[in-house]
N, C-alpha and C. Protein backbone atom coordinates (compact mmCIF):
# COMPACT_ATOMS: atom_id res chain seq x y z
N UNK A 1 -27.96 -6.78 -10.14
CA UNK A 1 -26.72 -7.40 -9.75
C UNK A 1 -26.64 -8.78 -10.41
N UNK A 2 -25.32 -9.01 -11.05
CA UNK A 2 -25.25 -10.64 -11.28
C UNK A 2 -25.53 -11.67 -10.52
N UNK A 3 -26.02 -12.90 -10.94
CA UNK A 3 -25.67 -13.75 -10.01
C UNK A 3 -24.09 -14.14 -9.60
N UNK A 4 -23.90 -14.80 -8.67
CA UNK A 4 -22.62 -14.91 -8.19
C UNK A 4 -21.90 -16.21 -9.26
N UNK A 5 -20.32 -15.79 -9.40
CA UNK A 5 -20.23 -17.22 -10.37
C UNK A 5 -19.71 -18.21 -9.54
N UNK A 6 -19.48 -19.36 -10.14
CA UNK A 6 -19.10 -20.43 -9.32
C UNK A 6 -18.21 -20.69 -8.99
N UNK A 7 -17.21 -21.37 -7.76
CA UNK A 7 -16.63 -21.59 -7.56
C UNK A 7 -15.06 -21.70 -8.83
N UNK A 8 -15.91 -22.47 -9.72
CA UNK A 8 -15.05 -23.39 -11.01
C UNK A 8 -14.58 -21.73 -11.71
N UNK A 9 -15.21 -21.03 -11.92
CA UNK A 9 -15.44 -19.41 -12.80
C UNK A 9 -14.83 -18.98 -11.53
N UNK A 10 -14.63 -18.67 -10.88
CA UNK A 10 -14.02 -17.61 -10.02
C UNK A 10 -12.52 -18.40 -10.25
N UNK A 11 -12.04 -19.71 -9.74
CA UNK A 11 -10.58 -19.88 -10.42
C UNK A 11 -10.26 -19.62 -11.27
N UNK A 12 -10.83 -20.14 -12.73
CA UNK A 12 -10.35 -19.39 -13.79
C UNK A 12 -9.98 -18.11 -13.75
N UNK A 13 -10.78 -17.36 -13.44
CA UNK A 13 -11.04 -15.87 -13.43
C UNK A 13 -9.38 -15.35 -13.18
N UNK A 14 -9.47 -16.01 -11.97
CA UNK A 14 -8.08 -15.70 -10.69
C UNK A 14 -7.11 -16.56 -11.41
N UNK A 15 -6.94 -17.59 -12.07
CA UNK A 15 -5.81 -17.93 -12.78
C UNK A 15 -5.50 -16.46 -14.09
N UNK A 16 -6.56 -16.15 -14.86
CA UNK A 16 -6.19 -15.46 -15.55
C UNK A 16 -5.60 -14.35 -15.11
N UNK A 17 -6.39 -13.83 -14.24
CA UNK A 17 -5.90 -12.72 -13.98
C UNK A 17 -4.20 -12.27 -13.40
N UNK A 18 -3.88 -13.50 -13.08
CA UNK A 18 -2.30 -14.35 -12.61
C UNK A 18 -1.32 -14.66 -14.03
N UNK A 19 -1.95 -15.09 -15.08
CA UNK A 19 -1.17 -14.95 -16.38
C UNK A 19 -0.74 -13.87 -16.79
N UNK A 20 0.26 -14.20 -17.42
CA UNK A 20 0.81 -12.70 -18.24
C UNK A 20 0.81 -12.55 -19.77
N UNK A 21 -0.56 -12.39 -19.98
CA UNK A 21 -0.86 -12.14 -21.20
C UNK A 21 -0.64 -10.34 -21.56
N UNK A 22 0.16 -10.57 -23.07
CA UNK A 22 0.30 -9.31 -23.24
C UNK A 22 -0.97 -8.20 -23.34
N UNK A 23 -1.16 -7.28 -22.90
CA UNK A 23 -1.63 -6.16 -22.81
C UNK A 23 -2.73 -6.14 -21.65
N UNK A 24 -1.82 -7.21 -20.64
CA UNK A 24 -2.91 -7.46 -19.33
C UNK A 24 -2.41 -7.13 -18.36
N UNK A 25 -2.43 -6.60 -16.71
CA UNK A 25 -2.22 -6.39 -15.97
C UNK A 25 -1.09 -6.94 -15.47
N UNK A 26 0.12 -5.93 -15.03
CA UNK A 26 1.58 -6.77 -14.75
C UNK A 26 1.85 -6.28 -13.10
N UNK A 27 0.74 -5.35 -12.76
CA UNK A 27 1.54 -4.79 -11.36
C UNK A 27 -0.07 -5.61 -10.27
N UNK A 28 0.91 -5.71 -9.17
CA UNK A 28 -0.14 -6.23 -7.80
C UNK A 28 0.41 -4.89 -6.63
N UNK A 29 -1.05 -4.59 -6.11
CA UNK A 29 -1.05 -3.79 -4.83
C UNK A 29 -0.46 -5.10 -3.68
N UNK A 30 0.66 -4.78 -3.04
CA UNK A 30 1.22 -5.07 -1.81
C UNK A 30 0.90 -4.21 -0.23
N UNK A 31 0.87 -4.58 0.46
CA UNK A 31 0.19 -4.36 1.72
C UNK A 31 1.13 -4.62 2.84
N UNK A 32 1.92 -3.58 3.45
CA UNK A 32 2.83 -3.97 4.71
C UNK A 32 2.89 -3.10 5.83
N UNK A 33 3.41 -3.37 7.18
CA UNK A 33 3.14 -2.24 7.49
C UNK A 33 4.62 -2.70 8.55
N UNK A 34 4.51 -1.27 9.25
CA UNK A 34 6.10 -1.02 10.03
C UNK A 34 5.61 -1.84 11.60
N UNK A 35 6.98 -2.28 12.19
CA UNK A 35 6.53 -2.80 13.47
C UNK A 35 6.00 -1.75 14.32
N UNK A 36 5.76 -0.45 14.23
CA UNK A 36 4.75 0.46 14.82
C UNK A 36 3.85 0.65 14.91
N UNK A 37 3.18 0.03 13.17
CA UNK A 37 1.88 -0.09 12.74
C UNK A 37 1.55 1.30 11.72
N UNK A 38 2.95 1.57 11.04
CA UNK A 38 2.71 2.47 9.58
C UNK A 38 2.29 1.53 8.47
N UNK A 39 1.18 2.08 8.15
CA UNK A 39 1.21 1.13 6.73
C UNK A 39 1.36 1.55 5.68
N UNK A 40 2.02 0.56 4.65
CA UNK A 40 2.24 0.68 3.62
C UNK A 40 2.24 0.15 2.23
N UNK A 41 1.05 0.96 1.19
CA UNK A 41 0.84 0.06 0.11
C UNK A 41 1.60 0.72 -1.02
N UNK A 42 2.21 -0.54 -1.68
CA UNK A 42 2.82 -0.05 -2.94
C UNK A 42 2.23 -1.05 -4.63
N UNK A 43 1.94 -0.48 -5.42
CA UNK A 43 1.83 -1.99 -6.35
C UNK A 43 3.64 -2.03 -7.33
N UNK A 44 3.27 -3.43 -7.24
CA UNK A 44 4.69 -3.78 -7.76
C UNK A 44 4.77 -4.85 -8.87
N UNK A 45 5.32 -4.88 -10.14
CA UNK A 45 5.45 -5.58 -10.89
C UNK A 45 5.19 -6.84 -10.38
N UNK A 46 4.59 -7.94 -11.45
CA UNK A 46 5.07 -9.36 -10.83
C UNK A 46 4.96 -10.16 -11.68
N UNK A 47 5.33 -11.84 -11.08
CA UNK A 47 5.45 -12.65 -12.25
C UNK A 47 4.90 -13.68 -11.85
N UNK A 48 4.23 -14.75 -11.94
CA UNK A 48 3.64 -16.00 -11.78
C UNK A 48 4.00 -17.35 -12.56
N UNK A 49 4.85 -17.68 -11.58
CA UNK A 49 4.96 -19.38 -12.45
C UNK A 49 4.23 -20.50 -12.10
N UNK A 50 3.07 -19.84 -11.78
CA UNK A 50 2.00 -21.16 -11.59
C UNK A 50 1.63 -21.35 -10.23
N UNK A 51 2.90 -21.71 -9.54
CA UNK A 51 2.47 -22.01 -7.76
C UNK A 51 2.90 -20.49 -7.07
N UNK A 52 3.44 -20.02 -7.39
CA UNK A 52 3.81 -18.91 -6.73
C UNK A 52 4.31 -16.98 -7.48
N UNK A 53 3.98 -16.23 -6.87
CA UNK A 53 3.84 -15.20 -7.39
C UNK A 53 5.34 -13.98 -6.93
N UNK A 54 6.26 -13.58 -7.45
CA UNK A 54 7.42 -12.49 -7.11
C UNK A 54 7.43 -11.23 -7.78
N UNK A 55 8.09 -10.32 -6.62
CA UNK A 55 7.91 -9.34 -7.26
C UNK A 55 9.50 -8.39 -6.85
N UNK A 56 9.59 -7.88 -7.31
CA UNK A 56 11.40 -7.13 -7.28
C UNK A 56 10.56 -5.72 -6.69
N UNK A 57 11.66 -5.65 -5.45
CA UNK A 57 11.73 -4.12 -5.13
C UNK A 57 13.04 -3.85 -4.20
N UNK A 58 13.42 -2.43 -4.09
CA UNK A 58 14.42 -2.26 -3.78
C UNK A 58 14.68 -2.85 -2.04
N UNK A 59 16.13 -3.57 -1.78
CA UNK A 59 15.84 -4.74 -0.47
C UNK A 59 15.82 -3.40 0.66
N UNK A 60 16.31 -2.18 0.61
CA UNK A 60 16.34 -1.04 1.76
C UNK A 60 14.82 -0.32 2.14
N UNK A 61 13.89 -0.26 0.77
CA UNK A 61 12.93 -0.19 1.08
C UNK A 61 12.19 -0.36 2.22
N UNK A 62 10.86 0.56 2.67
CA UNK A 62 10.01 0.01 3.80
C UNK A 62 9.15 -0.93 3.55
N UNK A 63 8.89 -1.52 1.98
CA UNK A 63 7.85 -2.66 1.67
C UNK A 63 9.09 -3.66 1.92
N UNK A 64 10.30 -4.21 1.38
CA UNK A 64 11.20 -5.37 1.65
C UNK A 64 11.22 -5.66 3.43
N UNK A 65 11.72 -4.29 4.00
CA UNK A 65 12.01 -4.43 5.72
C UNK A 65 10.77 -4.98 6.33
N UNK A 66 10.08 -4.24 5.68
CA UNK A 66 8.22 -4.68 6.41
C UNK A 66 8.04 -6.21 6.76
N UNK A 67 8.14 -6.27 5.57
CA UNK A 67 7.55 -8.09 4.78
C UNK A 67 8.56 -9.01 5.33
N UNK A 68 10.01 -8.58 5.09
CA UNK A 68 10.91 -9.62 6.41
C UNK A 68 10.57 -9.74 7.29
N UNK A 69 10.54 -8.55 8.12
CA UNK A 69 9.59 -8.95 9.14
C UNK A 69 9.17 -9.79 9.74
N UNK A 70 7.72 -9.96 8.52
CA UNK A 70 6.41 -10.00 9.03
C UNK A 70 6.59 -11.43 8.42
N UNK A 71 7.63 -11.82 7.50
CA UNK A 71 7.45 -13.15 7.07
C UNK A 71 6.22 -14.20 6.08
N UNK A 72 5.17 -12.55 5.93
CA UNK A 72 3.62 -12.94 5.21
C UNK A 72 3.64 -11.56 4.21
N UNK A 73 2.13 -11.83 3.67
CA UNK A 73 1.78 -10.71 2.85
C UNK A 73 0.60 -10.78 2.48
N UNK A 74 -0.04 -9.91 2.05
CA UNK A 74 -1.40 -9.70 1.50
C UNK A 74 -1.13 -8.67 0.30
N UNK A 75 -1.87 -9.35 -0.73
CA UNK A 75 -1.49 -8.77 -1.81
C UNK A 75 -2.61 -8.75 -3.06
N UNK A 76 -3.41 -7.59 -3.47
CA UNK A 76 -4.37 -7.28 -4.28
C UNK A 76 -4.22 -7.42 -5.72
N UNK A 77 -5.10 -8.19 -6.64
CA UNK A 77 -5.31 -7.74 -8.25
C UNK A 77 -6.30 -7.36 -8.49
N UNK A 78 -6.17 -6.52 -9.43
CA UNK A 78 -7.52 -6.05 -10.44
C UNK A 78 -8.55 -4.77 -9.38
N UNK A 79 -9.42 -4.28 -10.12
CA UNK A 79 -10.33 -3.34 -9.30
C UNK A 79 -10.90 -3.56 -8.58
N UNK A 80 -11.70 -2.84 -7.75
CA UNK A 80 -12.37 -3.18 -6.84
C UNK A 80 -13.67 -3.51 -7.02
N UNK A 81 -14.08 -4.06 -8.01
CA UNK A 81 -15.23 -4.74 -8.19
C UNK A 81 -15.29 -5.96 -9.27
N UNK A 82 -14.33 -6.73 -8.88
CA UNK A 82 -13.22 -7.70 -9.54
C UNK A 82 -12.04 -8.02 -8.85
N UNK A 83 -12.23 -7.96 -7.44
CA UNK A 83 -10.96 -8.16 -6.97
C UNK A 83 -10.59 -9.45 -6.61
N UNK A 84 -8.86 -9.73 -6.58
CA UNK A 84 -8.39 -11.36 -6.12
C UNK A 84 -7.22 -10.67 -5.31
N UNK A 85 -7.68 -10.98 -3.89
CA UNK A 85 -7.01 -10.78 -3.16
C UNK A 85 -6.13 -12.21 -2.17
N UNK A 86 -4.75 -11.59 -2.33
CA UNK A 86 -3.98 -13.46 -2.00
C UNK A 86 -2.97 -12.96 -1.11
N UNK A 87 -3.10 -14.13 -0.18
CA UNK A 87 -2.19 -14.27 0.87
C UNK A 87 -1.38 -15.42 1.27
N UNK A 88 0.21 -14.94 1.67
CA UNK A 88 0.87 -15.89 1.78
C UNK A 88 1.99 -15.65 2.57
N UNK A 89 3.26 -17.17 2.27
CA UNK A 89 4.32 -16.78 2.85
C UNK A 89 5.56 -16.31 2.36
N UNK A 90 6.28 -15.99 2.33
CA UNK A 90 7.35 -14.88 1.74
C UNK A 90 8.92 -15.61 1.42
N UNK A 91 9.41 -15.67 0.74
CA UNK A 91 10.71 -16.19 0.18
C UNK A 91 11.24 -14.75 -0.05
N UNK A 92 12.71 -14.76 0.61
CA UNK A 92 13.44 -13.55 -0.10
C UNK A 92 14.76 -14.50 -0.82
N UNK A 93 14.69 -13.80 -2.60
CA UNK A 93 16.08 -14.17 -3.28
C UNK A 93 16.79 -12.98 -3.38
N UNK A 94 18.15 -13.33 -3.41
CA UNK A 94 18.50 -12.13 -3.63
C UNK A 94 18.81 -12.07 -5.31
N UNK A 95 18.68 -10.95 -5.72
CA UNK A 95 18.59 -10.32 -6.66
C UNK A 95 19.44 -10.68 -8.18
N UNK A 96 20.47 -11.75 -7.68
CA UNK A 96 21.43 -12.22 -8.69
C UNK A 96 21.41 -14.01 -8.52
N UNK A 97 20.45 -14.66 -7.89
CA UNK A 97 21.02 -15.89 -7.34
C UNK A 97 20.22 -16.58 -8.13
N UNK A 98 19.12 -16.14 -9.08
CA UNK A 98 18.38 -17.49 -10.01
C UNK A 98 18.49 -16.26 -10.92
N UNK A 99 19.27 -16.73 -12.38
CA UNK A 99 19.15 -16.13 -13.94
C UNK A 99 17.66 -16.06 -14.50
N UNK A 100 17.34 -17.35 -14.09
CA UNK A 100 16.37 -18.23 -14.65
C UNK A 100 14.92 -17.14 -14.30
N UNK A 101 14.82 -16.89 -13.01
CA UNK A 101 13.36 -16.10 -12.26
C UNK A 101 13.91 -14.91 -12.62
N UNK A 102 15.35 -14.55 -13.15
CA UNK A 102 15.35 -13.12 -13.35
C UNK A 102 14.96 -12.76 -14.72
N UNK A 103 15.05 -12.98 -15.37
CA UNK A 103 14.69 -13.68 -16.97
C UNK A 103 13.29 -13.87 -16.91
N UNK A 104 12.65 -14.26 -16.46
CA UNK A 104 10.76 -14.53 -16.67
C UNK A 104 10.45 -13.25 -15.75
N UNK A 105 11.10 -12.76 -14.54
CA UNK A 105 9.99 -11.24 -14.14
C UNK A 105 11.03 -10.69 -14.57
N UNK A 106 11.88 -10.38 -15.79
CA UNK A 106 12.07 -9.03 -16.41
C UNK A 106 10.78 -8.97 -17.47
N UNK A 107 10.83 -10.59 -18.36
CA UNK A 107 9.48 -10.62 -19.29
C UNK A 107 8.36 -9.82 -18.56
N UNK A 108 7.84 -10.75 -17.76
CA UNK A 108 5.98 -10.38 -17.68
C UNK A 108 6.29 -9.28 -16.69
N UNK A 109 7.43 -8.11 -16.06
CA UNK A 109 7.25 -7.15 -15.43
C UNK A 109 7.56 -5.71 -16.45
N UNK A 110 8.42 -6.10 -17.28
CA UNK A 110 8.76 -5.22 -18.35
C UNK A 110 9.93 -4.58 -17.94
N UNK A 111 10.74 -5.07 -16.81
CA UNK A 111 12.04 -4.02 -16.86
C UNK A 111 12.93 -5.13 -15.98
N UNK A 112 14.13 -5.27 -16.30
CA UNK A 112 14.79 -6.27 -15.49
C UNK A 112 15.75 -6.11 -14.36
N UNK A 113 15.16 -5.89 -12.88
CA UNK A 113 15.39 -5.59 -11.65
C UNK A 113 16.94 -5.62 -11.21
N UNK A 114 17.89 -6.57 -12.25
CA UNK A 114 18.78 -6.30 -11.65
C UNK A 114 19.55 -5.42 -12.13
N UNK A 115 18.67 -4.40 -13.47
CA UNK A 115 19.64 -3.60 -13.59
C UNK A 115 19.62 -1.98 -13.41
N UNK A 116 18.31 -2.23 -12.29
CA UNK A 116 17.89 -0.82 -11.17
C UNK A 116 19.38 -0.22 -10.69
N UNK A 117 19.07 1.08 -10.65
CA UNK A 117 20.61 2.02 -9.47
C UNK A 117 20.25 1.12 -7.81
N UNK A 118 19.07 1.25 -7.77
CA UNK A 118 19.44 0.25 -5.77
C UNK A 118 19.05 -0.71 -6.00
N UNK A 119 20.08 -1.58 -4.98
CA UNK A 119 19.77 -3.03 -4.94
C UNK A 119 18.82 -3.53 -4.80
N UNK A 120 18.08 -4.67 -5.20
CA UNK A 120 16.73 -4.83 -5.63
C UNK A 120 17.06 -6.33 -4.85
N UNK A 121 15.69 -6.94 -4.04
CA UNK A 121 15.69 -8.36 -3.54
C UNK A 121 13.96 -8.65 -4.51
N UNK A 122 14.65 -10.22 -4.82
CA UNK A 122 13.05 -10.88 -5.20
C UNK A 122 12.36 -11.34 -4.01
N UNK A 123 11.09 -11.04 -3.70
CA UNK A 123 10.05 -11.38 -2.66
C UNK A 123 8.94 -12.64 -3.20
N UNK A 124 9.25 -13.76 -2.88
CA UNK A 124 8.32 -14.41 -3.58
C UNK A 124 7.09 -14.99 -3.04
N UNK A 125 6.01 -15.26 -3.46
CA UNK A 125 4.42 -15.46 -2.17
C UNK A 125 4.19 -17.04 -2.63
N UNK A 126 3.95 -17.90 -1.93
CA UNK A 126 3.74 -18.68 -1.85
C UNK A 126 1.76 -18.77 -1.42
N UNK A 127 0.95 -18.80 -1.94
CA UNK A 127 -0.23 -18.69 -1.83
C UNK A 127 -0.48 -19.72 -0.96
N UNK A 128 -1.60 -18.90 0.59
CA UNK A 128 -2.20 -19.91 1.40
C UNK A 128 -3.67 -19.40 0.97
N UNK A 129 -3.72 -18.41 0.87
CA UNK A 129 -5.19 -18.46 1.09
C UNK A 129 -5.87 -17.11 -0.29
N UNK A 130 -6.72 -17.18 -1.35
CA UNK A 130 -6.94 -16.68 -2.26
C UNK A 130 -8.88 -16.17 -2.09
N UNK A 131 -8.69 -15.31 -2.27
CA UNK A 131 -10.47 -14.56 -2.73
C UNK A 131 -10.23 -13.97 -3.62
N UNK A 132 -11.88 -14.03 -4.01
CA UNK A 132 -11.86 -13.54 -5.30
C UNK A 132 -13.82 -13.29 -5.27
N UNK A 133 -14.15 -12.11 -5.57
CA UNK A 133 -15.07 -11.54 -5.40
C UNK A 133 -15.41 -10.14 -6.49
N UNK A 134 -16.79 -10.10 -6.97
CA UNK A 134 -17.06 -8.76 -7.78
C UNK A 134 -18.26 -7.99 -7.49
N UNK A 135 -18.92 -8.50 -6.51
CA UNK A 135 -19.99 -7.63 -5.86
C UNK A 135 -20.22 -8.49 -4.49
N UNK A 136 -21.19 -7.96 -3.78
CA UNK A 136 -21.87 -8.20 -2.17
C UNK A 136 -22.28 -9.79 -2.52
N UNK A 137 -23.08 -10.17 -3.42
CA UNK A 137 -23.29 -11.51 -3.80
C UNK A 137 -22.29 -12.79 -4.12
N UNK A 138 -21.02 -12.34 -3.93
CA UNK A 138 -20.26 -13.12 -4.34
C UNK A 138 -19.63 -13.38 -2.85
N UNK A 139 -19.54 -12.36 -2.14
CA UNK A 139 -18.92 -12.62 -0.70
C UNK A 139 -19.49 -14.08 -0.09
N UNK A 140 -19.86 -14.95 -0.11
CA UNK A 140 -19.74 -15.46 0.49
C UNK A 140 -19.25 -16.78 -0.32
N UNK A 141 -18.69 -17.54 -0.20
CA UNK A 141 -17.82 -18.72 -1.01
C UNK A 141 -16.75 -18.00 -1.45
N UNK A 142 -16.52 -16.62 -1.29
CA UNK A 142 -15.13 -16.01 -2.08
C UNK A 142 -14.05 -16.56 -1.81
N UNK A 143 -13.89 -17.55 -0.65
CA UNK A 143 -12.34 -18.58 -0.98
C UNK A 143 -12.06 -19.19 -1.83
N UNK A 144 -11.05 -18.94 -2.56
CA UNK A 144 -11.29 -20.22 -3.49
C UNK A 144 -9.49 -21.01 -3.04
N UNK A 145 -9.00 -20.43 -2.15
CA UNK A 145 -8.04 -21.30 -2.11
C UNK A 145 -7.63 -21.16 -0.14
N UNK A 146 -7.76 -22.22 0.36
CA UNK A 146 -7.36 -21.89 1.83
C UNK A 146 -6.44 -23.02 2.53
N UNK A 147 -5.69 -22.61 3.21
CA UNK A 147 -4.24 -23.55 3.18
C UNK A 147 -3.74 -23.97 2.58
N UNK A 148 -3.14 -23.20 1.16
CA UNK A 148 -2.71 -23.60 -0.03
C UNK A 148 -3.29 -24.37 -0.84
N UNK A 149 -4.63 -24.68 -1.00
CA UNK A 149 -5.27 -25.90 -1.15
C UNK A 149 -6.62 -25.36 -1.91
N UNK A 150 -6.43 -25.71 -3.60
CA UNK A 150 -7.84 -25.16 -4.33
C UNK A 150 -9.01 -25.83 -3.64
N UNK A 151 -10.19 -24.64 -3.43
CA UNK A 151 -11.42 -25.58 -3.03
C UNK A 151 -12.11 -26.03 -4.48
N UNK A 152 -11.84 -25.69 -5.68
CA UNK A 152 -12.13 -26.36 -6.58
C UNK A 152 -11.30 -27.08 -7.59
């Protein structure tokens, strides 16, 4: 097993993996569930402008209704032995009200949401709390971000 990397290497890691470099990962697993307690994971395009992460899906959907809701989210990158898993709080735009965010997640998602057959809302995460982990040895320091706030 590796040793665990450091704090400083696990941000990077998790910034990169947050860039949208071409021929790199554009979709995040989302995590919601019904006020019954159905859950439901979908991965969904997304885009990152640095402080915060959105992703377009249709607003009738059970991932949009969920996440209103619930007003939070938990939301997965990369495999499971490399994973950055981030949590936060939820902004809904609707789907025509910034050119500007529609224009950067058509780029780094590859298809531009507002011109889906169903109406599509942007969900945007505001990061409180970030891990990031690639084996049993890394679990412990795997925060690297908690109350919005890098620990490095």
């Amino acid at each position: 097993m590796d040793p665990p990397r450091s704090a400083a290497q696990r941000k990077a890691d998790v910034m990169e993996k947050l860039r949208m470099v071409p021929g790199t990962q554009k979709d995040i697993w989302v995590a919601s569930a019904s006020a019954s307690g159905d859950a439901y994971l979908i991965p969904l395009s997304f885009y990152w402008d640095g402080s915060g992460l959105t992703v377009a899906t249709p607003e009738s959907s059970p991932t949009a209704r969920n996440l209103q809701r619930a007003g939070k989210a938990r939301m997965a990158l990369g495999p499971t032995r490399d994973v950055v898993i981030i949590e936060g709080t939820l902004e809904f735009i609707p789907i025509d009200a910034d050119d500007e965010l529609a224009v950067a997640h058509a780029e780094a998602a590859g298809f531009d949401a507002r011109r889906s057959r169903q109406k599509n809302v942007y969900i945007r995460l505001t990061p409180r709390r970030i891990q990031a982990w690639r084996e049993v040895s890394e679990l412990p320091g795997r925060d690297v971000m908690v109350d919005g706030r890098w620990l490095v």
